[in-house]
Protein backbone atom coordinates (compact mmCIF):
# COMPACT_ATOMS: atom_id res chain seq x y z
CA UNK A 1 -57.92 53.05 -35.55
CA UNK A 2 -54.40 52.91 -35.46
CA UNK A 3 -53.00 49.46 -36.57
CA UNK A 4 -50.94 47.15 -34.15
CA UNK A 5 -50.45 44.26 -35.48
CA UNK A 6 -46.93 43.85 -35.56
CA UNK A 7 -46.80 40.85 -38.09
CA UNK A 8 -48.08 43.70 -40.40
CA UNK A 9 -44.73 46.03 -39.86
CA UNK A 10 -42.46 46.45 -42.48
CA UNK A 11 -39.23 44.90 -41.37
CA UNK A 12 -37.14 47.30 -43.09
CA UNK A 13 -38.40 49.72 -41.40
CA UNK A 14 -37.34 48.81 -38.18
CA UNK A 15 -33.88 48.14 -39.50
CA UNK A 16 -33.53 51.45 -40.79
CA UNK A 17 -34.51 52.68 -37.66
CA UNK A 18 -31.89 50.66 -35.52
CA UNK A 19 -29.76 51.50 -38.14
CA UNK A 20 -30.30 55.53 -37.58
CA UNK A 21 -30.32 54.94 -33.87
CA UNK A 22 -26.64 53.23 -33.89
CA UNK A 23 -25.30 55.89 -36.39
CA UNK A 24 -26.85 58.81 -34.05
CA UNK A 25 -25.43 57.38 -30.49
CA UNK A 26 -22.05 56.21 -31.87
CA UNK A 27 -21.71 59.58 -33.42
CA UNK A 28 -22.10 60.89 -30.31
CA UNK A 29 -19.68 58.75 -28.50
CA UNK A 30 -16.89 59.25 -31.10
CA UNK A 31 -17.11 63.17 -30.64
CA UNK A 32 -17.24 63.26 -27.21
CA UNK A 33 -14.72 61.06 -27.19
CA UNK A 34 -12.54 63.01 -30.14
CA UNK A 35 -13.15 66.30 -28.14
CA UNK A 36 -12.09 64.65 -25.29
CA UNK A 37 -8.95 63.73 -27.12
CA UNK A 38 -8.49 66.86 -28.33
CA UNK A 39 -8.33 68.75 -24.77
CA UNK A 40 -5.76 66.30 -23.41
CA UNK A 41 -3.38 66.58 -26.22
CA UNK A 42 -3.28 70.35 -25.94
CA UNK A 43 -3.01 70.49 -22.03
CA UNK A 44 -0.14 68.11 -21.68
CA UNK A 45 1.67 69.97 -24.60
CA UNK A 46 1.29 73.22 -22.52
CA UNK A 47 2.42 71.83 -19.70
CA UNK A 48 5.72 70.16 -21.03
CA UNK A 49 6.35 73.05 -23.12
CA UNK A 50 5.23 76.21 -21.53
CA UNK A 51 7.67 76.76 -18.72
CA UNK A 52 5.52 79.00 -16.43
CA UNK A 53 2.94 75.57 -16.64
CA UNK A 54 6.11 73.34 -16.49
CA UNK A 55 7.45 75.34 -13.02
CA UNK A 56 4.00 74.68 -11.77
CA UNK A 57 4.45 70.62 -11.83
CA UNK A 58 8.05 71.03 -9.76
CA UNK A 59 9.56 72.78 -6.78
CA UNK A 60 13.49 73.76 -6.32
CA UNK A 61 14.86 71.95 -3.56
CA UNK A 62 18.56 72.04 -1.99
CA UNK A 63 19.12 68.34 -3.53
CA UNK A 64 17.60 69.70 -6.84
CA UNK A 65 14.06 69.75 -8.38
CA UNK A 66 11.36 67.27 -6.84
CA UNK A 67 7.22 67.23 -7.87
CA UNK A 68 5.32 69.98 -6.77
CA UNK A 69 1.62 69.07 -4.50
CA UNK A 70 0.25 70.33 -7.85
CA UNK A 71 1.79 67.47 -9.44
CA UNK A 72 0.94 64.74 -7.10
CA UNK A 73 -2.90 65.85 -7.21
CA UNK A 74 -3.02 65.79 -10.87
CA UNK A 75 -1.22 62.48 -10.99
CA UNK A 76 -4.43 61.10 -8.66
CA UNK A 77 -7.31 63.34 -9.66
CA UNK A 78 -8.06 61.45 -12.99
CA UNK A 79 -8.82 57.87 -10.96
CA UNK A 80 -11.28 60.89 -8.41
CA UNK A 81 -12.84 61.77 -11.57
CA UNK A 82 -13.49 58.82 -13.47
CA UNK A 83 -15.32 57.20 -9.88
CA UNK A 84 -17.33 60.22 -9.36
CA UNK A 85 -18.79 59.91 -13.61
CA UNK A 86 -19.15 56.02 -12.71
CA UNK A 87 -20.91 56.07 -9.22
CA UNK A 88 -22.36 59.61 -9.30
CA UNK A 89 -23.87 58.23 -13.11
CA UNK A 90 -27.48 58.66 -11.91
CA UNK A 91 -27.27 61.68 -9.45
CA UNK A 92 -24.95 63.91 -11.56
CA UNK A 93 -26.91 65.91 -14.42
CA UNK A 94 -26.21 66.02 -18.25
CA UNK A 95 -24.27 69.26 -17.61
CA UNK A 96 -22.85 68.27 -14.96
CA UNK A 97 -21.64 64.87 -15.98
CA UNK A 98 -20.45 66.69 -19.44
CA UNK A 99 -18.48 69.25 -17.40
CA UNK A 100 -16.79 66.30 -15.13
CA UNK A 101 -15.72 64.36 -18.27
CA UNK A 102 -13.90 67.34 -20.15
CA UNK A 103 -12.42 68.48 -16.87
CA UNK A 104 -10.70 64.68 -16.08
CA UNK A 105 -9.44 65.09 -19.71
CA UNK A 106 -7.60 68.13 -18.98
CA UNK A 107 -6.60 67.00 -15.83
CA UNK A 108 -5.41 63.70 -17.47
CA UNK A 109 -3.56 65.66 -20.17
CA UNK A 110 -1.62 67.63 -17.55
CA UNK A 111 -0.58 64.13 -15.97
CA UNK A 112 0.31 62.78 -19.27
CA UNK A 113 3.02 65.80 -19.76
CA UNK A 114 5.29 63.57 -17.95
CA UNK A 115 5.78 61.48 -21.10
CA UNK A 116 7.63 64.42 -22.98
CA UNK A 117 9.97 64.62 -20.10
CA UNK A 118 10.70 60.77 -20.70
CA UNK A 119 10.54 60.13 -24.15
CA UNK A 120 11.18 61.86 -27.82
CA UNK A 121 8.95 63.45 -29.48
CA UNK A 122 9.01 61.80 -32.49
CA UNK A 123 8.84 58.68 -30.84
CA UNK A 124 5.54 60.00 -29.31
CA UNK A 125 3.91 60.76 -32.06
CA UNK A 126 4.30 57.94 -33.99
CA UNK A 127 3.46 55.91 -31.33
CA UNK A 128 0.16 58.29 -31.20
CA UNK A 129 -0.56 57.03 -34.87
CA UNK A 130 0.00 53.80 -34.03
CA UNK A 131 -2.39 53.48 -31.87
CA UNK A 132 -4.50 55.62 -33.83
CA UNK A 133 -4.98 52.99 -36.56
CA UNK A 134 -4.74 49.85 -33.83
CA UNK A 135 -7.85 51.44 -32.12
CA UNK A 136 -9.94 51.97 -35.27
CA UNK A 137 -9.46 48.53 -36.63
CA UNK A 138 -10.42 46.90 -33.32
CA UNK A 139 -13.68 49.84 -33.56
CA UNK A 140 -14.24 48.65 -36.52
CA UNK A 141 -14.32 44.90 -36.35
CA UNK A 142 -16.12 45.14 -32.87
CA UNK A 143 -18.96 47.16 -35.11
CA UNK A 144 -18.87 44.62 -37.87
CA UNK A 145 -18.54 41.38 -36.59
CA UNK A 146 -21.70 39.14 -35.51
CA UNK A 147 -19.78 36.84 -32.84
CA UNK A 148 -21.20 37.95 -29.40
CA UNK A 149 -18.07 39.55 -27.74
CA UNK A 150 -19.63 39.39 -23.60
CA UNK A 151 -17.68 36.49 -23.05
CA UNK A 152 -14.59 37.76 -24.27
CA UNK A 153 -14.64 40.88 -22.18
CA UNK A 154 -15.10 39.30 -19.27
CA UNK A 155 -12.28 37.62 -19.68
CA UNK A 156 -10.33 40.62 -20.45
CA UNK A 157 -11.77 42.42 -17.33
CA UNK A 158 -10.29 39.64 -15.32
CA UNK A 159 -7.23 40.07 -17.30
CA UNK A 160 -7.23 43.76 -16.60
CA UNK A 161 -7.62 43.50 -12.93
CA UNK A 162 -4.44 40.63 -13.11
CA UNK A 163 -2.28 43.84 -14.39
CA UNK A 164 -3.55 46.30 -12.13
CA UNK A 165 -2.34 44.00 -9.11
CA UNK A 166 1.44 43.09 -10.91
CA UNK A 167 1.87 46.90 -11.74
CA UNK A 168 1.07 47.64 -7.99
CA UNK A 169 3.62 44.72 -7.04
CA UNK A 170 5.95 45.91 -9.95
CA UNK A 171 5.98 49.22 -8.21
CA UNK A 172 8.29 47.43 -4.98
CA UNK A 173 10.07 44.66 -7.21
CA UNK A 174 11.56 47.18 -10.06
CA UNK A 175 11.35 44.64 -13.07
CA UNK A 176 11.87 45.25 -16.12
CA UNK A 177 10.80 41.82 -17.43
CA UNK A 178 7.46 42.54 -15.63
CA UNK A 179 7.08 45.60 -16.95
CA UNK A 180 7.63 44.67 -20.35
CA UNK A 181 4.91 41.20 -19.96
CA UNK A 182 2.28 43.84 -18.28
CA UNK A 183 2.93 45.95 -21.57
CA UNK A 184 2.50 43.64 -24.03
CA UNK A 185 -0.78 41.69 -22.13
CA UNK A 186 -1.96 45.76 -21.78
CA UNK A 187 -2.34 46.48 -25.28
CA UNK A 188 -4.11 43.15 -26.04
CA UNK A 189 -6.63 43.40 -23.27
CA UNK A 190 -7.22 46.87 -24.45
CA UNK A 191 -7.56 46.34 -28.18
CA UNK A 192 -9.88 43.46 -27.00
CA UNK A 193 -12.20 45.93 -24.53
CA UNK A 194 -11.93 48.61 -27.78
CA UNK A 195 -13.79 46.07 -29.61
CA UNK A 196 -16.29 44.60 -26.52
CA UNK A 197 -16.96 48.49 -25.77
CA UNK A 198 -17.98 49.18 -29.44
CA UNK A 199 -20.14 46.40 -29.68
CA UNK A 200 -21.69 47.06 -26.80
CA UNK A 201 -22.28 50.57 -27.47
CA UNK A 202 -23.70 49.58 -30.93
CA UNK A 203 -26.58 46.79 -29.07
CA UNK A 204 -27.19 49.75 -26.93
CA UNK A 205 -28.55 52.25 -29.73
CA UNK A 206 -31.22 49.87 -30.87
CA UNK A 207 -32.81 51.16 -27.55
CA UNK A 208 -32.01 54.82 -28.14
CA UNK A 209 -34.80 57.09 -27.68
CA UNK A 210 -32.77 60.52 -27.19
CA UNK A 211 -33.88 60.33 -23.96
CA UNK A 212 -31.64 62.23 -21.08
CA UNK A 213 -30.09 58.24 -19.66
CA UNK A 214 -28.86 57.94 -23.18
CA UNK A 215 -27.31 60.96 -23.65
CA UNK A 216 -25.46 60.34 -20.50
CA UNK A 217 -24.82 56.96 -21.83
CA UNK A 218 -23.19 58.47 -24.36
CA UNK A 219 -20.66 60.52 -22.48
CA UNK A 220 -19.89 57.57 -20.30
CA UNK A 221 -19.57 55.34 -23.43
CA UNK A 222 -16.92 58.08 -24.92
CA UNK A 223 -15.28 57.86 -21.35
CA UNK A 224 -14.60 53.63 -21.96
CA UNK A 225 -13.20 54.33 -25.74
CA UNK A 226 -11.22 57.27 -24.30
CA UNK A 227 -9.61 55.22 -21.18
CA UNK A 228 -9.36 51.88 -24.11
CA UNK A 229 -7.11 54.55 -26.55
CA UNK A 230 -5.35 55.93 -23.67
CA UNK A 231 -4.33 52.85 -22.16
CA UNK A 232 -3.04 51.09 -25.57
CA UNK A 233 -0.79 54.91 -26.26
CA UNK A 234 0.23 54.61 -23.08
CA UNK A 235 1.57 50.67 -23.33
CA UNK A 236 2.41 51.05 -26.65
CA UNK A 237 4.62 53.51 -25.87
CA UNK A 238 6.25 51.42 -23.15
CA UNK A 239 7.13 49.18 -25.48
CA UNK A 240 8.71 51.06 -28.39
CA UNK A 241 8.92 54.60 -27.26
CA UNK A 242 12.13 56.09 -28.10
CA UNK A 243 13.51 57.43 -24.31
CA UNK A 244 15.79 60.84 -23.84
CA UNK A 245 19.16 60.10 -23.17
């Protein structure tokens, strides 16, 4: 007869099996998350640098060059793609919700082609490494640490929805002071989630089973560390990106 008395279990087993379960599901979110990565840095390089691709994003017009449809879908699609992996979570398939996520990383690499048009490329990619090292040390300490971090990123999530509505009202008023405060409050609240969306991720593989929900889990978790990299590249390079004369 099998024995069930808990008090009996050896407690070091159990660790070493949260232990194995945190390794297995962060491993998975950090390479669907690097692969991710991966696809978006080689389709906005095509598309700044290939000019067939680069012809595709404008149209000739008699008061010069202006963005194509093409352009304007791609520059919207990403926000269509990122609802349909959040709402359609329990409807779409593994497959399916695999397929979605490296599509809107493509997609999102051909909108981010822009920034080559704007600013040097040196400037880019050292603002890439940057933010490289700024999002592992925030992964990092949001795996290590043993403060509860909920608190905190709800805080930021309020913050977060504070810069979404000045960027929207920084679109009319043209500030550059605005601009610049949203930029700096960007990469904090985003270095903060990086941390909250490890941790999080982390009390979440205790539960692991390998089951199907968790291996969509896992592609949604490498879609929150994906948008938390973006966003702090993105503000970083607001900040100190080098711009074309």
């Amino acid at each position: 007869m099998e024995n069930t008395n808990f008090r009996s279990t050896n407690i070091n087993n159990i660790q070493d099996a949260t232990i194995v379960n945190s390794s297995t599901l962060l491993r998975s979110v950090f390479s669907w998350m690097t692969l991710a990565l991966v696809i978006t840095t080689i389709s906005s390089m095509l598309f700044a640098f290939v000019p067939d691709l680069v012809r595709m994003l404008f149209v000739e017009t008699a008061e010069g060059y202006k963005l194509s449809i093409f352009a304007w879908v791609v520059m919207f699609a990403p926000l269509g793609f990122v609802m349909l992996m959040s709402f359609g979570f329990n409807k779409l398939s593994y497959p399916a919700l695999i397929a979605v996520f490296l599509a809107y990383s493509a997609v999102n690499g051909i909108s981010l082609s822009f920034i080559f048009m704007v600013y040097e490329l040196g400037s880019i990619f050292n603002v890439f490494l940057s933010s490289v090292a700024l999002f592992a040390v925030m992964a990092i300490a949001g795996y290590t640490t043993k403060t509860d971090l909920t608190k905190m990123g709800s805080l930021l999530m309020i913050g977060l929805i504070g810069i979404i509505i000045a960027s929207v009202i920084n679109i009319f008023m043209q500030s550059d002071k605005m601009s610049f405060i949203c930029s700096i409050l960007g990469v904090i609240i985003f270095t903060g989630l990086t941390a909250w969306d490890v941790q999080k991720i982390k009390n979440l593989a205790a539960e692991d089973d390998g089951s199907t929900p968790f291996r969509k889990l896992a592609v949604m978790g490498a879609l929150n560390l994906y948008l938390d990299f973006i966003n702090i590249f993105l503000y970083l390079l607001r900040l100190f990106g080098g711009r074309k004369d």
